[in-house]
C-alpha atoms as a PDB file:
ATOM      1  CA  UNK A   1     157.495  -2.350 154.439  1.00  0.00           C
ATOM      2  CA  UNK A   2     159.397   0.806 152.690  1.00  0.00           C
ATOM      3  CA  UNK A   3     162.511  -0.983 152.656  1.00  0.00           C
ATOM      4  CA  UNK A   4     160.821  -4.219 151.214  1.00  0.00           C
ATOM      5  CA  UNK A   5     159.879  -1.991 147.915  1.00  0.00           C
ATOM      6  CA  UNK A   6     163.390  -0.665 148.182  1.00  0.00           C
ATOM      7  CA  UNK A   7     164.672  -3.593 147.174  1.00  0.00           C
ATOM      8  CA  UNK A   8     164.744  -4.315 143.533  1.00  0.00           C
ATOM      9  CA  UNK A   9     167.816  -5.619 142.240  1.00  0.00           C
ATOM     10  CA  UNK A  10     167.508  -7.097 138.875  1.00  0.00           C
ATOM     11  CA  UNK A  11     169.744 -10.004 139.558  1.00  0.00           C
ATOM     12  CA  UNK A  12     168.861 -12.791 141.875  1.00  0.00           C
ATOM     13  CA  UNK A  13     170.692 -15.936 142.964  1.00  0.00           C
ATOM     14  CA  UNK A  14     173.257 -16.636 139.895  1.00  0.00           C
ATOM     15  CA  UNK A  15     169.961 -15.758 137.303  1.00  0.00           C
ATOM     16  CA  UNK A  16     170.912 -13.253 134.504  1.00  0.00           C
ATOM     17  CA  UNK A  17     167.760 -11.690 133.467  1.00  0.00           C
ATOM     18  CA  UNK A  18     164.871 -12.969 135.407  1.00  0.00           C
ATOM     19  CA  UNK A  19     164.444 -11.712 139.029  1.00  0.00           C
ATOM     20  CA  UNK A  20     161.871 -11.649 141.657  1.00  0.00           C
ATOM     21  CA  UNK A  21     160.779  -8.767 143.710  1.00  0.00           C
ATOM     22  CA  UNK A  22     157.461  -7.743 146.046  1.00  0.00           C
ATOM     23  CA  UNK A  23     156.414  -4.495 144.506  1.00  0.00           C
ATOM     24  CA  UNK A  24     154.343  -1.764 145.807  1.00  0.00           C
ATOM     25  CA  UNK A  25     152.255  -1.210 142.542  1.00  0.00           C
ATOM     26  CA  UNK A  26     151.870  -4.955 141.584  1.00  0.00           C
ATOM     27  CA  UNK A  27     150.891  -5.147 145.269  1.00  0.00           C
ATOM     28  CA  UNK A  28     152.328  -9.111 145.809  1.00  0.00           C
ATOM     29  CA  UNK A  29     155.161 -10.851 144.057  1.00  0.00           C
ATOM     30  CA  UNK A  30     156.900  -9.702 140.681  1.00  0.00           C
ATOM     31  CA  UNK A  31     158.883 -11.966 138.387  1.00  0.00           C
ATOM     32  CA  UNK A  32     160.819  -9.793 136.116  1.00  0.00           C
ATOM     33  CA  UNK A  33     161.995 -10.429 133.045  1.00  0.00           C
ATOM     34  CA  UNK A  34     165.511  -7.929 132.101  1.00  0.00           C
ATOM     35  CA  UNK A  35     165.344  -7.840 127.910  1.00  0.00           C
ATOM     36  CA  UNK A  36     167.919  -4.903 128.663  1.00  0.00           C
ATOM     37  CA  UNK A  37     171.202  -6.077 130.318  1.00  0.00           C
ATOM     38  CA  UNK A  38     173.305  -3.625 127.912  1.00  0.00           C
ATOM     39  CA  UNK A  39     171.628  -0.809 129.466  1.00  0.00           C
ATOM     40  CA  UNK A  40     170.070   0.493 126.441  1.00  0.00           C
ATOM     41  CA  UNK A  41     167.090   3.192 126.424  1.00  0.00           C
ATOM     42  CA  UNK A  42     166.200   5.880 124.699  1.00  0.00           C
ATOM     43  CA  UNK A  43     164.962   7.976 127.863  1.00  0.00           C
ATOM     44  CA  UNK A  44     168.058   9.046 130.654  1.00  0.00           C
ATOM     45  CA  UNK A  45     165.178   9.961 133.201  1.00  0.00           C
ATOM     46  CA  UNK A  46     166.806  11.917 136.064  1.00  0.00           C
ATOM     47  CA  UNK A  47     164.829   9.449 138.473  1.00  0.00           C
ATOM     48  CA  UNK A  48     166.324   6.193 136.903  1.00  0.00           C
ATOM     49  CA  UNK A  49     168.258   3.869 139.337  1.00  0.00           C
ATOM     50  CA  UNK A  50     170.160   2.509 136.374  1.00  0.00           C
ATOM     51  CA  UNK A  51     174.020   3.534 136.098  1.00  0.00           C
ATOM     52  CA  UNK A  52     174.136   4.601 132.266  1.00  0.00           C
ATOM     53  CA  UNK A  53     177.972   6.426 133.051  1.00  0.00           C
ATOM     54  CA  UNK A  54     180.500   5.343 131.307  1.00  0.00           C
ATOM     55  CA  UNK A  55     181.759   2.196 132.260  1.00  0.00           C
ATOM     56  CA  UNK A  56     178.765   1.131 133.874  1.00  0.00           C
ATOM     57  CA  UNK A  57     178.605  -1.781 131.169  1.00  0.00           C
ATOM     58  CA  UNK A  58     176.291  -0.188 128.619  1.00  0.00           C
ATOM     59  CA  UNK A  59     177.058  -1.770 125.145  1.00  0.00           C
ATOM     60  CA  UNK A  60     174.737  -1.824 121.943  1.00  0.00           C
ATOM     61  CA  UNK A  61     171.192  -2.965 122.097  1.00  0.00           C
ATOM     62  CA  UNK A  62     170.024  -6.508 122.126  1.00  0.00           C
ATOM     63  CA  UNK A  63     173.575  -7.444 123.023  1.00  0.00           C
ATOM     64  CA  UNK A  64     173.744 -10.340 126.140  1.00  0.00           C
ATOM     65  CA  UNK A  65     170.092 -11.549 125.495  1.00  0.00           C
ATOM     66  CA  UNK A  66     170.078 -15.265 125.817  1.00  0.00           C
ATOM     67  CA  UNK A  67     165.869 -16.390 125.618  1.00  0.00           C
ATOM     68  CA  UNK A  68     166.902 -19.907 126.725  1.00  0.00           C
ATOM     69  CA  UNK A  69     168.373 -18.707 130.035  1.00  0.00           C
ATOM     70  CA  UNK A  70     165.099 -16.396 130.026  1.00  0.00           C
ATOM     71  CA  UNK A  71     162.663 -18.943 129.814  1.00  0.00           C
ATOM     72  CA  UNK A  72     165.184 -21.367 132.026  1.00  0.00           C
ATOM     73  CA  UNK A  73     164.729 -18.833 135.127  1.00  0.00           C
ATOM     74  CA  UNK A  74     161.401 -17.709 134.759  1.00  0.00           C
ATOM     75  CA  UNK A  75     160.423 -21.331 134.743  1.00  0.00           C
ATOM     76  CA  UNK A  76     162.334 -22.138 137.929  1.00  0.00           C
ATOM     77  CA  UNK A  77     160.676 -18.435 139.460  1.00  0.00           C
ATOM     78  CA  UNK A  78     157.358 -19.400 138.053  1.00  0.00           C
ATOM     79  CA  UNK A  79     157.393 -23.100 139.958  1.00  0.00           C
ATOM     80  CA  UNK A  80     158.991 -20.902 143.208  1.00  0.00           C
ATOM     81  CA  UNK A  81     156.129 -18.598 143.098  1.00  0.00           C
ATOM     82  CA  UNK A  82     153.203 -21.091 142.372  1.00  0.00           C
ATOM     83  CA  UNK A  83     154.596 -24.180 145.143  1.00  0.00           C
ATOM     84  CA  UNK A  84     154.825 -21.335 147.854  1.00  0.00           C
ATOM     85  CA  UNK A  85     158.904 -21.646 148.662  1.00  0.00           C
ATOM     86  CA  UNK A  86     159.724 -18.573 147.465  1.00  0.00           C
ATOM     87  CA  UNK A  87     158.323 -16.954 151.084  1.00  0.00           C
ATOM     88  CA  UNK A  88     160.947 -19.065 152.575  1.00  0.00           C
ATOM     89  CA  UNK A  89     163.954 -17.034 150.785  1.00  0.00           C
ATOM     90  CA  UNK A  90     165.586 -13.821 151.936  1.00  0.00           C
ATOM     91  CA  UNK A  91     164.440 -11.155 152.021  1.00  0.00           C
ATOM     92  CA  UNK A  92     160.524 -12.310 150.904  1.00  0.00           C
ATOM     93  CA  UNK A  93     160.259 -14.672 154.109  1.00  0.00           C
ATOM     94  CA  UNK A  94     159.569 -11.206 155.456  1.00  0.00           C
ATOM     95  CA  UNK A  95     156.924 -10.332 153.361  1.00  0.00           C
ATOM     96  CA  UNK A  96     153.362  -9.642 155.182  1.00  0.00           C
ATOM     97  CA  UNK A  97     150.754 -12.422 154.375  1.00  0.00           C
ATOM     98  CA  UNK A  98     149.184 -10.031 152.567  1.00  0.00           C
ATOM     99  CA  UNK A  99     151.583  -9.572 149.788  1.00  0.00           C
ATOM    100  CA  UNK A 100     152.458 -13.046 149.781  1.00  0.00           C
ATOM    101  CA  UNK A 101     151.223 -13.643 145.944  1.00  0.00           C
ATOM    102  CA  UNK A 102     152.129 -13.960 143.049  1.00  0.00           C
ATOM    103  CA  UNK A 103     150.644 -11.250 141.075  1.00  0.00           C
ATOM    104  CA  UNK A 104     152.621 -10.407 137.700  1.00  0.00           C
ATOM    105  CA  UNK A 105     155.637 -10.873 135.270  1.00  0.00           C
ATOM    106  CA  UNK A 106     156.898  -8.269 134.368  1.00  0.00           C
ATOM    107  CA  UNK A 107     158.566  -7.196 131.641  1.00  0.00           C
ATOM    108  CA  UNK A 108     161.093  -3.990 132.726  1.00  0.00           C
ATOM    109  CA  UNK A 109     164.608  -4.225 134.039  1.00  0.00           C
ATOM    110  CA  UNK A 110     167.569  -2.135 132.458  1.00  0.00           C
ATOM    111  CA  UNK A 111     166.212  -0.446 129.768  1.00  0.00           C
ATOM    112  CA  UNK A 112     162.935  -0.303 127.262  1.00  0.00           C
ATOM    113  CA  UNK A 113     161.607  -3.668 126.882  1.00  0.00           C
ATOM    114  CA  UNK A 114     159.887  -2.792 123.334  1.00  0.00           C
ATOM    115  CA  UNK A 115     163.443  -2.264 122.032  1.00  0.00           C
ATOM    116  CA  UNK A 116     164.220  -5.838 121.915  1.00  0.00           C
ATOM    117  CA  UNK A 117     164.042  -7.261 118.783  1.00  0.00           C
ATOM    118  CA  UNK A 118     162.509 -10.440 120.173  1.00  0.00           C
ATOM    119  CA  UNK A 119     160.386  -8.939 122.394  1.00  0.00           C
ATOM    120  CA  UNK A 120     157.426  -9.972 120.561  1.00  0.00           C
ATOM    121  CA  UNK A 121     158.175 -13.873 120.658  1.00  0.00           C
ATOM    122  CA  UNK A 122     159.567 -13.450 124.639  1.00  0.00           C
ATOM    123  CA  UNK A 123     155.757 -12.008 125.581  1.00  0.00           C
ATOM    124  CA  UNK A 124     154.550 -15.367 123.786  1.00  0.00           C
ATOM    125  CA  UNK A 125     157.076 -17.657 125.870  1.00  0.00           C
ATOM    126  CA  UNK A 126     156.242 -15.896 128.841  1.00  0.00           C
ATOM    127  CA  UNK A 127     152.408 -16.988 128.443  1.00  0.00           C
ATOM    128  CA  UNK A 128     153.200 -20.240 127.720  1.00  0.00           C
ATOM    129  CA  UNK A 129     155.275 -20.798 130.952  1.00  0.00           C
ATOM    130  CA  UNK A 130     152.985 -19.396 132.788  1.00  0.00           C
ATOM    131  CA  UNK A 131     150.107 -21.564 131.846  1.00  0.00           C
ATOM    132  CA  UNK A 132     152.343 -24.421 131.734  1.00  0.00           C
ATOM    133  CA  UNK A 133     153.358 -23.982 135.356  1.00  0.00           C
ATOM    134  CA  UNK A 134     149.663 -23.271 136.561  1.00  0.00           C
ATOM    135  CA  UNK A 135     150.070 -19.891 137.648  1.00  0.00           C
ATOM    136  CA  UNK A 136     147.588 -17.062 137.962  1.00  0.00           C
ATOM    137  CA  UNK A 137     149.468 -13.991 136.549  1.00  0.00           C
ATOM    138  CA  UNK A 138     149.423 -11.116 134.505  1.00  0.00           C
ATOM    139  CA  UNK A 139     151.763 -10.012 132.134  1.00  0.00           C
ATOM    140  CA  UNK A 140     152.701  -6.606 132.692  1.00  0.00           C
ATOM    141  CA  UNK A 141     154.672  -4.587 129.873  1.00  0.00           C
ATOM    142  CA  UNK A 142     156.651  -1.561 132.189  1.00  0.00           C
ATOM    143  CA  UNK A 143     157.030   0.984 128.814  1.00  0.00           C
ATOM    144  CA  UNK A 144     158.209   4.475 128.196  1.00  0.00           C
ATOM    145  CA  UNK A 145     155.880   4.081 125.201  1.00  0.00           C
ATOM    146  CA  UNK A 146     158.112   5.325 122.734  1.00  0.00           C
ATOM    147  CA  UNK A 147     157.967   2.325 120.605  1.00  0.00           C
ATOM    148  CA  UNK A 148     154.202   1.661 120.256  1.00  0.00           C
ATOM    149  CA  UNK A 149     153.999   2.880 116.197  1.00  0.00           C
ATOM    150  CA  UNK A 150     156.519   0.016 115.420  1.00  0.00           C
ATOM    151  CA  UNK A 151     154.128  -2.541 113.701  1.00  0.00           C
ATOM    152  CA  UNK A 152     155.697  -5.307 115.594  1.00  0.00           C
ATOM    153  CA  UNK A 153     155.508  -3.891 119.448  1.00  0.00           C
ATOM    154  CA  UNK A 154     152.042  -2.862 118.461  1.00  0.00           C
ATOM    155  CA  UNK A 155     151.163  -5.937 117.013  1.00  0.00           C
ATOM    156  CA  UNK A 156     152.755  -8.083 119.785  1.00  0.00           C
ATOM    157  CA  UNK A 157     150.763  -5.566 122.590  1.00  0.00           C
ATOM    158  CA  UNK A 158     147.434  -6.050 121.003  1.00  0.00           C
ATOM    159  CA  UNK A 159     147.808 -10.329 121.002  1.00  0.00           C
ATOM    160  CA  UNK A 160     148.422  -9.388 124.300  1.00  0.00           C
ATOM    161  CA  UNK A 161     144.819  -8.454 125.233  1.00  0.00           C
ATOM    162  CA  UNK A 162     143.928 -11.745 124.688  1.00  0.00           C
ATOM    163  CA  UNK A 163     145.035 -13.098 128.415  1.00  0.00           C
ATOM    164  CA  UNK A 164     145.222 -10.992 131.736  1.00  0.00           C
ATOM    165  CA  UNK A 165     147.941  -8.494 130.789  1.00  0.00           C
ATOM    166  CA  UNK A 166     148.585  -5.100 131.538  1.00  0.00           C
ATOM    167  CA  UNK A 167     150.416  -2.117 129.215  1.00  0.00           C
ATOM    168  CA  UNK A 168     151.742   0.341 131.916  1.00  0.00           C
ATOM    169  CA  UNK A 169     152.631   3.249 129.787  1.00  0.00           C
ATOM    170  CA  UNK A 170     154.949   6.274 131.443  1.00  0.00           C
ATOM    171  CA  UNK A 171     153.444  10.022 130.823  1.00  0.00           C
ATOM    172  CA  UNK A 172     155.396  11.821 133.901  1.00  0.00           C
ATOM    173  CA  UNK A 173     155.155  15.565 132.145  1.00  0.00           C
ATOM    174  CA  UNK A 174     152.425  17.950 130.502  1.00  0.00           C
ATOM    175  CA  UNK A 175     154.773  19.971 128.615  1.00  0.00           C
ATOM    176  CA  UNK A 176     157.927  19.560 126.772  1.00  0.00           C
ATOM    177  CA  UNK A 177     160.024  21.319 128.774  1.00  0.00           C
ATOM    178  CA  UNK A 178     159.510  18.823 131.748  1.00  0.00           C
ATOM    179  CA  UNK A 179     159.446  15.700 130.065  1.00  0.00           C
ATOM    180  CA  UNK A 180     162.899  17.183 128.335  1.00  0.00           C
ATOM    181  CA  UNK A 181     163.857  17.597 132.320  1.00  0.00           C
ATOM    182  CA  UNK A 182     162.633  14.985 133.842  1.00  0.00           C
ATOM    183  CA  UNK A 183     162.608  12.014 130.987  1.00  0.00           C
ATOM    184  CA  UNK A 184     166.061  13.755 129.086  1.00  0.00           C
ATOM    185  CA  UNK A 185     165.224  12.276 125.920  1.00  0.00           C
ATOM    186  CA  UNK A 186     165.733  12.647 121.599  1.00  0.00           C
ATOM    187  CA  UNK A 187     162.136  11.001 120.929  1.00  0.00           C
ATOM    188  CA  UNK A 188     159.348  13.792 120.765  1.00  0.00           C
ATOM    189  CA  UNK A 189     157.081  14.335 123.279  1.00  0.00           C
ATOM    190  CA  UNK A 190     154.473  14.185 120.542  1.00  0.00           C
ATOM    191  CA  UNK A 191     155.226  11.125 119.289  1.00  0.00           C
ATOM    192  CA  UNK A 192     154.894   9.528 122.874  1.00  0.00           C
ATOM    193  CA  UNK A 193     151.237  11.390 123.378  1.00  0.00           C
ATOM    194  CA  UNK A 194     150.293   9.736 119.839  1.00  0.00           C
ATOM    195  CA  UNK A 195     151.581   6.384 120.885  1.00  0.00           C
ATOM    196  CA  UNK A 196     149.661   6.650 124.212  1.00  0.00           C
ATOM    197  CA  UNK A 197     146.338   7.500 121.998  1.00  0.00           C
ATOM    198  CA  UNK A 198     146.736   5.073 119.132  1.00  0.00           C
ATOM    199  CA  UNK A 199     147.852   2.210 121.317  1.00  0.00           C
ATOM    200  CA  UNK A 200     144.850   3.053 123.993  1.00  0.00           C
ATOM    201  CA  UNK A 201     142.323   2.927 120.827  1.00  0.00           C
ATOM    202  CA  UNK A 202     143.439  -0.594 120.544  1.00  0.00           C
ATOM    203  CA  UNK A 203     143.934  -1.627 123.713  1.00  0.00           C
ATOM    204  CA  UNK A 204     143.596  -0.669 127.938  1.00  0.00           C
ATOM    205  CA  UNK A 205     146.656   1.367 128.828  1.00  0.00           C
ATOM    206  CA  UNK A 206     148.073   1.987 132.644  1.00  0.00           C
ATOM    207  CA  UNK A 207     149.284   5.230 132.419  1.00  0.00           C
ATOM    208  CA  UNK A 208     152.416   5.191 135.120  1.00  0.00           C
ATOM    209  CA  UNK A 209     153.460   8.713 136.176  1.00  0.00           C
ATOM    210  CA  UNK A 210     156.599   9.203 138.428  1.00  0.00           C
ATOM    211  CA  UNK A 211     156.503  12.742 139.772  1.00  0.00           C
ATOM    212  CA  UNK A 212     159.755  14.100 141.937  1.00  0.00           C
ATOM    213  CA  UNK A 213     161.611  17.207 143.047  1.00  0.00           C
ATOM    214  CA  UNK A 214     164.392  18.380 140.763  1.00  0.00           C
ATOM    215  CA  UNK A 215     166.727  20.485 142.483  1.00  0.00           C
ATOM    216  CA  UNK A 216     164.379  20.159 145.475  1.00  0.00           C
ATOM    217  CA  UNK A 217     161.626  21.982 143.419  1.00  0.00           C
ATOM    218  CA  UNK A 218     158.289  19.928 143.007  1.00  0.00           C
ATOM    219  CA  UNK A 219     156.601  20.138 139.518  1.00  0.00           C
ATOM    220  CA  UNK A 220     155.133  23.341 139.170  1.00  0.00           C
ATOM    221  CA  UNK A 221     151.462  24.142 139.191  1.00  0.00           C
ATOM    222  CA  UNK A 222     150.907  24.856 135.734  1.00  0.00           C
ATOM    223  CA  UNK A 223     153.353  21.702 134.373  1.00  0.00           C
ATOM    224  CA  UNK A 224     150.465  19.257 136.584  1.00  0.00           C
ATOM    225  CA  UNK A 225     147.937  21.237 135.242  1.00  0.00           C
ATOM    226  CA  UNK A 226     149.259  20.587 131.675  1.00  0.00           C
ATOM    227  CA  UNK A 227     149.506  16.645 132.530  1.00  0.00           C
ATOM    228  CA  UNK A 228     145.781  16.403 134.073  1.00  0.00           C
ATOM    229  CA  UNK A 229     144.913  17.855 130.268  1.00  0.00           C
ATOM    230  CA  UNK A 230     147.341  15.134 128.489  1.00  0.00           C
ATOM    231  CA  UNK A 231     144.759  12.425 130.280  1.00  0.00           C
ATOM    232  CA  UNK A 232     141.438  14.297 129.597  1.00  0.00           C
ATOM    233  CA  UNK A 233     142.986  15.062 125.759  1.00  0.00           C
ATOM    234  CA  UNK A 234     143.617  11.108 125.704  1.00  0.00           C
ATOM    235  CA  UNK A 235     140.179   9.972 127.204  1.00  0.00           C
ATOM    236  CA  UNK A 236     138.791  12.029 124.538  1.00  0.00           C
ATOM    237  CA  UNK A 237     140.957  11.017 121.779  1.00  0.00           C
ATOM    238  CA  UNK A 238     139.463   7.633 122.248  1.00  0.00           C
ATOM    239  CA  UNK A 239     142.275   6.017 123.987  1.00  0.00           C
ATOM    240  CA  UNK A 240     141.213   3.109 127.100  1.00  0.00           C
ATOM    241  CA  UNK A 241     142.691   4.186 130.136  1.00  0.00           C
ATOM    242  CA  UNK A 242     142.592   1.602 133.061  1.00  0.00           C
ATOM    243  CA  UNK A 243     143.704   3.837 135.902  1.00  0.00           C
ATOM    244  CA  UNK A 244     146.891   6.197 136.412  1.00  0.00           C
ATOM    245  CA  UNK A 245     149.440   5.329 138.574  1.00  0.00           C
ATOM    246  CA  UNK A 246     150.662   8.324 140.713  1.00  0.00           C
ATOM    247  CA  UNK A 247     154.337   7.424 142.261  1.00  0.00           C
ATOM    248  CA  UNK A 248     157.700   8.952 143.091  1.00  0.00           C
ATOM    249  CA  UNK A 249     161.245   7.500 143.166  1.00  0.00           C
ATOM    250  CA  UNK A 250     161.696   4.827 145.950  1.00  0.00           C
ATOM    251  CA  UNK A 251     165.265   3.849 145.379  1.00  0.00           C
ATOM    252  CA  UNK A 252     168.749   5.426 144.728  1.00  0.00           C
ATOM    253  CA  UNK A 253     168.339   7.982 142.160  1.00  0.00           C
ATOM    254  CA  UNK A 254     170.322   8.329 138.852  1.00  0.00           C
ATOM    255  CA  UNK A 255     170.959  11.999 139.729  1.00  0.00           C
ATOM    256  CA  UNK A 256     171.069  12.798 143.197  1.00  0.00           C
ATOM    257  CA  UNK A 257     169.104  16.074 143.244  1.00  0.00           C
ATOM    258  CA  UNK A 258     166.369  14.251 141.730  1.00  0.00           C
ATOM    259  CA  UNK A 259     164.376  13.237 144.924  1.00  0.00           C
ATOM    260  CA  UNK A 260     160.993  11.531 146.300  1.00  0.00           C
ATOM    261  CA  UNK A 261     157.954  13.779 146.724  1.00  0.00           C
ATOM    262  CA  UNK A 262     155.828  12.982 149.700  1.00  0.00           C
ATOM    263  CA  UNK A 263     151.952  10.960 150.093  1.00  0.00           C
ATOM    264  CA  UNK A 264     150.828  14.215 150.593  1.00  0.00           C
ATOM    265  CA  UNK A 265     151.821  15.928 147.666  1.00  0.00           C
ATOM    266  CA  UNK A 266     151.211  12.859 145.663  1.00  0.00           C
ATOM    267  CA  UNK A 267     147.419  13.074 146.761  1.00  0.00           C
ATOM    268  CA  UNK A 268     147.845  16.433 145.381  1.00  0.00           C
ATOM    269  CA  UNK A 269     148.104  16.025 142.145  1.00  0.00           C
ATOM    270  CA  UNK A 270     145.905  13.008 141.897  1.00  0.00           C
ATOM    271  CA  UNK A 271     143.402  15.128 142.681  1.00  0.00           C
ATOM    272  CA  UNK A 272     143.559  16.690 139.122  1.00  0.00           C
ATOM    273  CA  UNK A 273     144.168  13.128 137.634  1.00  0.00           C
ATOM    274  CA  UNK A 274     140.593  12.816 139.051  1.00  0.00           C
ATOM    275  CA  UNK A 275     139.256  15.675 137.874  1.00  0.00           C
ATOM    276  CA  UNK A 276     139.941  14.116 134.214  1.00  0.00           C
ATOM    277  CA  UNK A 277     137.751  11.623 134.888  1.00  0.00           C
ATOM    278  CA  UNK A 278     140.782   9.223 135.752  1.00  0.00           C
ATOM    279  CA  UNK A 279     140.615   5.872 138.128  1.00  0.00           C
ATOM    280  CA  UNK A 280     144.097   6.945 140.221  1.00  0.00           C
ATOM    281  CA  UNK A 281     146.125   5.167 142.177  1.00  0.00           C
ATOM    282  CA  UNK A 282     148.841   6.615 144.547  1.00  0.00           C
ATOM    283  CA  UNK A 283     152.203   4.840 145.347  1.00  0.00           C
ATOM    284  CA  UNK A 284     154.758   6.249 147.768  1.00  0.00           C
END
């Protein structure tokens, strides 16, 4: 099952951006949908599996989008999913029965999603293949939330509510020296918290939160602490949270000494997620 959630490559056949994978948090099938194949993001989180080094093919943003090859593979993923042959591909015709559904497309791949320019108008095309094909799936947006005071992103994310979708919205630190760790990025840590509360007032929110060892050294006690209060300072800010996702890195790491925490230590600090009056979830 482990190495089933291992495997996420974001290419699939001789598709460019769309790509299907059976994903531990979705909990069935995942279409995703790759808005980033120049590698573009503003976060270089130690935990990332995507090779930003130099001539790893990062080039400016939006560059290599093509929305008719989009929406010509996620309509021939969509049909896959909904007429059942997909479980007869490798690797999924060894997916348990269980997780034999289709549960989501998802917008994540090589970089922030929100960062395309036609982002808004791809979350539109998306719902319309999806209803056109007959599925039963969510739209999920996979966000570091750095974006969310951009009229457009917000604008686009608040249409969204109107059909089963989900926001899942990254928090991993409490302070600013571990999201500067962990996360390594320009954009403030405040303007991500104010994001995460002005989007949430508008909006449910998943709040996804990838904890790991740096150096072999888990998150201290007092940097958890700090992140349990980010969610109680956001409940009572007025933001909607769904539930928090509680995860660590299950695939080959950006930096090598950045490294997978264990269930048990997970539980941990979803116990203080709880605490905060937070639904939790825990994904190793």
């Amino acid at each position: 099952m482990t190495e089933l959630f291992r495997q996420h490559a974001r290419t699939w056949r001789d598709f460019r951006f769309c790509y299907p994978v059976v994903s531990r948090r979705s909990r069935g099938l995942s279409l995703g949908v790759n808005l980033n194949p120049d590698k573009a993001c503003n976060f270089d989180c130690a935990y990332c599996s995507v090779d930003r080094t130099a001539g790893s093919g990062v080039r400016g943003p939006g560059s290599g989008v093509d929305e008719t090859a989009i929406e010509a593979e996620l309509a021939a993923l969509l049909h896959m999913a909904v007429s059942g042959r997909i479980w007869s591909e490798e690797p999924f015709d060894r997916t348990p029965a269980h997780l034999r559904r289709l549960n989501d497309v998802a917008f994540s791949g090589d970089g922030e999603p929100t960062s395309y320019a036609g982002f808004p108008r791809m979350l539109e095309r998306a719902g319309s293949l999806i209803d056109a094909a007959g599925a039963r799936a969510t739209i999920v947006i996979i966000t570091n939330a750095t974006l969310f005071h951009r009229p457009a992103v917000r604008d686009a994310l608040v249409a969204l509510a109107s059909r089963p979708s989900e926001v899942w919205a990254k928090l991993d630190a409490g302070t600013d020296d571990w999201y500067r760790a962990v996360d390594r990025s320009d954009v403030p840590f405040q303007r991500v918290l104010g994001n995460l509360r002005d989007l949430g007032r508008l909006r449910p929110l998943v709040i996804q939160s990838l904890f790991c060892r740096l150096h072999g050294q888990m998150p201290p006690q007092h940097e958890i602490e700090a992140w349990a209060g980010r969610l109680r300072w956001l409940l009572d800010e007025g933001a909607r949270i769904e539930r928090v996702q509680v995860y660590t890195t299950a695939r080959t790491t950006a930096e090598t000494w950045a490294t997978a925490l264990t269930e048990g230590e997970l539980s941990g600090i979803s116990v203080l997620a709880a605490r905060a009056g937070m639904h939790v979830e825990v994904h190793c």
